[in-house]
C-alpha atoms as a PDB file:
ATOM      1  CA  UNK A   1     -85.274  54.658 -11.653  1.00  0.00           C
ATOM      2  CA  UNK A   2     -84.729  52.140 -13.863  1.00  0.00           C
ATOM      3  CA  UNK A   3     -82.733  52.352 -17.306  1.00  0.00           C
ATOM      4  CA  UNK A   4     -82.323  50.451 -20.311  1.00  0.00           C
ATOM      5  CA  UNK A   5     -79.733  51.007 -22.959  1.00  0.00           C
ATOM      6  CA  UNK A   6     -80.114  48.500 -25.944  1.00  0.00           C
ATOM      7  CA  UNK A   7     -76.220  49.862 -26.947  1.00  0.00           C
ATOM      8  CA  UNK A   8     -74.974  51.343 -30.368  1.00  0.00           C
ATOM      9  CA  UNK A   9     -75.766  48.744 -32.907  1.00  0.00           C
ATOM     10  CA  UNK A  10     -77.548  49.298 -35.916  1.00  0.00           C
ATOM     11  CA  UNK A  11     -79.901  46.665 -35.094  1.00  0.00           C
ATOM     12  CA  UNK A  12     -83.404  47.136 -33.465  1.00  0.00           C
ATOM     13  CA  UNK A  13     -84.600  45.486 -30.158  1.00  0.00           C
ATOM     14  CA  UNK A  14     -87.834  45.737 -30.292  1.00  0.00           C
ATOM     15  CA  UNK A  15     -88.365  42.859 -28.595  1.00  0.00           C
ATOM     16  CA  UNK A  16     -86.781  44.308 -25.633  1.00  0.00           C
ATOM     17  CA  UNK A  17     -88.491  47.603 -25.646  1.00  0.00           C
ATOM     18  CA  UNK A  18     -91.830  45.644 -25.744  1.00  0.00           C
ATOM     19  CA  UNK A  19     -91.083  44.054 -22.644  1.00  0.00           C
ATOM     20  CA  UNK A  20     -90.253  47.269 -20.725  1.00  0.00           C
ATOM     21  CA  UNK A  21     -93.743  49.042 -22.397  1.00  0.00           C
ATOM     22  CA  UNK A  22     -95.131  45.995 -20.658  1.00  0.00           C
ATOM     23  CA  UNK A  23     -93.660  46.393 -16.948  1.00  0.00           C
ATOM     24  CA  UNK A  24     -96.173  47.061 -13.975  1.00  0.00           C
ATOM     25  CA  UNK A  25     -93.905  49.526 -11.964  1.00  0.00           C
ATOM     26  CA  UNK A  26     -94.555  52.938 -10.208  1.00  0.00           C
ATOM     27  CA  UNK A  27     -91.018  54.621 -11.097  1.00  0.00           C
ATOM     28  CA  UNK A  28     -89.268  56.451 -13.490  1.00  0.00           C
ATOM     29  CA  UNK A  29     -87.933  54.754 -16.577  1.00  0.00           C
ATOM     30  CA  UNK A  30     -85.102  56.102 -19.025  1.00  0.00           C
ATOM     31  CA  UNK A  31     -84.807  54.164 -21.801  1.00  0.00           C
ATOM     32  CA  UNK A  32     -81.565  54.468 -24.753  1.00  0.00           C
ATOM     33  CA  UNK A  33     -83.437  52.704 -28.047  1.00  0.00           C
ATOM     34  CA  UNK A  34     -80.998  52.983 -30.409  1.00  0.00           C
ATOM     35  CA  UNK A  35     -82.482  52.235 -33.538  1.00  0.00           C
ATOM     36  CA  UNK A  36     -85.304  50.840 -32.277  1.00  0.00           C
ATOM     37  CA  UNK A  37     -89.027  51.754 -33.235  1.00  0.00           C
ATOM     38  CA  UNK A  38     -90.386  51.502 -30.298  1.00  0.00           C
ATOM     39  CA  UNK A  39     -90.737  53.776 -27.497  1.00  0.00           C
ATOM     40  CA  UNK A  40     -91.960  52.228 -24.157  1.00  0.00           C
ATOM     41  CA  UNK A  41     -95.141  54.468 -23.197  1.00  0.00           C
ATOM     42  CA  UNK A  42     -94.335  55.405 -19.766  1.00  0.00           C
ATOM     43  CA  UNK A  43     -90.106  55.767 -20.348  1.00  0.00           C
ATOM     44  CA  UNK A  44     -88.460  58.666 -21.473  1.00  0.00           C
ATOM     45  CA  UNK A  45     -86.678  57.837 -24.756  1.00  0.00           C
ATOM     46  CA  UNK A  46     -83.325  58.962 -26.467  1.00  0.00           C
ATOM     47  CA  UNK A  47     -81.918  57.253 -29.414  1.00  0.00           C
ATOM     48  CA  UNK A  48     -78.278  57.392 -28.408  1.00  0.00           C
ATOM     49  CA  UNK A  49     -76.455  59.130 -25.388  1.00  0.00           C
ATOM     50  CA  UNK A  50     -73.073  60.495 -24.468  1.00  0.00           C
ATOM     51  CA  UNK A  51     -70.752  57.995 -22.243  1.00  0.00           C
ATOM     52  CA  UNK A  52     -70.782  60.490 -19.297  1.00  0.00           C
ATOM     53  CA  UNK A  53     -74.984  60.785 -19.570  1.00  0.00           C
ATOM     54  CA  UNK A  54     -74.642  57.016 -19.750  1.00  0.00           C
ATOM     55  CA  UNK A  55     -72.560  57.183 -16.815  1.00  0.00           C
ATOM     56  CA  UNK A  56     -74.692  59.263 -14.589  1.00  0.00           C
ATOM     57  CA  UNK A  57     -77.688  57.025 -15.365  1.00  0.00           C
ATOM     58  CA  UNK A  58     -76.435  53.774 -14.250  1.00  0.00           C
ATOM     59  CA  UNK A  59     -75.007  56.094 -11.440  1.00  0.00           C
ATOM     60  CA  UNK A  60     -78.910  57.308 -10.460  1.00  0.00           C
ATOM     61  CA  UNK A  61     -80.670  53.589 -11.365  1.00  0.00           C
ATOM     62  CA  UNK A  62     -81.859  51.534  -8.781  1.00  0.00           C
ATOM     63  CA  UNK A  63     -81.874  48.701 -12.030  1.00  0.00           C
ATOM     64  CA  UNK A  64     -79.897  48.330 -15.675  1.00  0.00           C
ATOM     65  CA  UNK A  65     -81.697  46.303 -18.126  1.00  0.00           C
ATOM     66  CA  UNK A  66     -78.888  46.390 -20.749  1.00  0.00           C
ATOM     67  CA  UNK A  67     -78.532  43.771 -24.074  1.00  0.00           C
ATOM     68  CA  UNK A  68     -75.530  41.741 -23.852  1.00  0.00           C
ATOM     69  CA  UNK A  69     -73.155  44.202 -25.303  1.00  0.00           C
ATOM     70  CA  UNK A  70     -69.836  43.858 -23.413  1.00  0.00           C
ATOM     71  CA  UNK A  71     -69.441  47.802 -23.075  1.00  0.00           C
ATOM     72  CA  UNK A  72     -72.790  48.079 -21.290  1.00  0.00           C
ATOM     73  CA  UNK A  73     -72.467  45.129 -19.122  1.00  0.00           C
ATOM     74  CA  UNK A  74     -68.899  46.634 -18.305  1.00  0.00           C
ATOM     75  CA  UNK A  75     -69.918  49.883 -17.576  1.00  0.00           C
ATOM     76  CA  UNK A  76     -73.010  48.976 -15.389  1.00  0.00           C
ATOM     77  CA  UNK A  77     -70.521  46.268 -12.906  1.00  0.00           C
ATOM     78  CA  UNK A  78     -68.239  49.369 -12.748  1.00  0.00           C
ATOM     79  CA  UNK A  79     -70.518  51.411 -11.385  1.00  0.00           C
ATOM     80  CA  UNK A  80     -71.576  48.379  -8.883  1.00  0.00           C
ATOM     81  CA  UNK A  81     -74.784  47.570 -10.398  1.00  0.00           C
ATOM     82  CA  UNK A  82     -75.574  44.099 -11.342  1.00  0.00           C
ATOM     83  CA  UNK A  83     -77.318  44.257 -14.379  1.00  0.00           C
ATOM     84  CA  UNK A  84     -80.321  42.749 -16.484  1.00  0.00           C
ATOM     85  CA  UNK A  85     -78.941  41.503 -19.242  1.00  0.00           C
ATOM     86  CA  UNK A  86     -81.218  40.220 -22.615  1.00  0.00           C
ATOM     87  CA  UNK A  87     -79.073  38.897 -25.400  1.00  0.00           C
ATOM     88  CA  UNK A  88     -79.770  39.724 -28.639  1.00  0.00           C
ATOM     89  CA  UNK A  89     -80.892  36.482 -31.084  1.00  0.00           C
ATOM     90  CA  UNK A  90     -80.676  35.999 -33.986  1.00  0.00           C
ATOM     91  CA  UNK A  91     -84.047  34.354 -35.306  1.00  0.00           C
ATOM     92  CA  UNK A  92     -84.939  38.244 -34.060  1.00  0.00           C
ATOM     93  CA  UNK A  93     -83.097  39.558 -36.611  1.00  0.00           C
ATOM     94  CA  UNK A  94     -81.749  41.473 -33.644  1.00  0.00           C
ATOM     95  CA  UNK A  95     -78.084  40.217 -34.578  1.00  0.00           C
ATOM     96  CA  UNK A  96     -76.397  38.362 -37.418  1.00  0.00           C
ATOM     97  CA  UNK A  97     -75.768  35.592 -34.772  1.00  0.00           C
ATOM     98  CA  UNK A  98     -76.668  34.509 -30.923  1.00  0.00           C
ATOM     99  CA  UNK A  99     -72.586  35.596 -29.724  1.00  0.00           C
ATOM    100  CA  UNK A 100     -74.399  37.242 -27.156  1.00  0.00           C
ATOM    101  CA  UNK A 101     -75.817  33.982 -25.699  1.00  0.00           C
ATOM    102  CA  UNK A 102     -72.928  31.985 -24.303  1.00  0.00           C
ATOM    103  CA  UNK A 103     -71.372  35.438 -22.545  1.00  0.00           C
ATOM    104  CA  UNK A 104     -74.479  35.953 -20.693  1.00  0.00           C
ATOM    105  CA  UNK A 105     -74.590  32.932 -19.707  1.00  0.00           C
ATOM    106  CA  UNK A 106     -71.277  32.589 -18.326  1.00  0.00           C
ATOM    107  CA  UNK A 107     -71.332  35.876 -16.278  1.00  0.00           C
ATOM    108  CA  UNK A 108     -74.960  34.846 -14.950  1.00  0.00           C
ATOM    109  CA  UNK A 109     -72.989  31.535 -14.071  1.00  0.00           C
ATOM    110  CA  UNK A 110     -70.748  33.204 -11.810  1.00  0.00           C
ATOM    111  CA  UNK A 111     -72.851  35.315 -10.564  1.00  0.00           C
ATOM    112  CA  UNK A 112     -72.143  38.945 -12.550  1.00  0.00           C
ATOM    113  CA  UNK A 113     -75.702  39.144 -14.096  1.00  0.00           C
ATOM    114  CA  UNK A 114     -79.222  38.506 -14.215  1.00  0.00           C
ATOM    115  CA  UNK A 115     -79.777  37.158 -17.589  1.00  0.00           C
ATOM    116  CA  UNK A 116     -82.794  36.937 -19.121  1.00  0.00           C
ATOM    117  CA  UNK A 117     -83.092  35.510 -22.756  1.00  0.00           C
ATOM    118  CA  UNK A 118     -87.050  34.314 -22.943  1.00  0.00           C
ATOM    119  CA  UNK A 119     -89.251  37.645 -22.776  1.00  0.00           C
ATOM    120  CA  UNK A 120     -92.577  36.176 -23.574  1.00  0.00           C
ATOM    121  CA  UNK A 121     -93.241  36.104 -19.766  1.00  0.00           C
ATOM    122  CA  UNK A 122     -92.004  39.501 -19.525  1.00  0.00           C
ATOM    123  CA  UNK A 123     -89.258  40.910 -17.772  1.00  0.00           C
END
């Protein structure tokens, strides 16, 4: 299974969600959109979900594809996964700025995360 939480913000990631409707894979998908319009064809969709549902996802997952909230990225390296992470930017209008950026970075610099900022190629 693979889940994707875009987090609690008020902000959509569309962008993200696009790139999941657009993965080639044979396996269940659970997707947390928050605000977000879109809903990946093939994923089961929620808007928001309880920490402990949140929990027993990342728990089940084989992957976490996660935006660079520090809650998420927490939760999933506490539960031993190493997650996907896709920052939110700002010329998006997925955040008022890119502070997501230089902490993805840094914990795909030591090794923490897979980060993935450019989606045009697809996840």
């Amino acid at each position: 299974m693979i889940f994707v939480t875009v987090g609690t913000n008020e902000a959509r990631f569309d962008r993200l969600l696009r790139a999941v409707d657009g993965l080639d894979v044979d396996e269940e998908i659970v997707v947390q959109n928050g605000a977000s319009g879109v809903r990946p064809a093939r994923a089961s969709c929620v808007d928001f979900l309880p920490f402990d549902e949140m929990v027993a996802h990342v728990d089940r997952c084989r992957v976490v594809v996660t935006h660079a909230g520090v809650g998420s990225i927490l939760l999933a390296l506490s539960r031993g996964r190493r997650p996907v992470v896709v920052p939110r930017l700002k010329r998006h209008g997925e955040a008022v700025d890119d502070h997501q950026v230089p902490l993805t970075r840094r914990l795909a610099a030591q090794g923490l995360v897979t980060a993935v900022e450019d989606l045009d190629g697809g996840l």
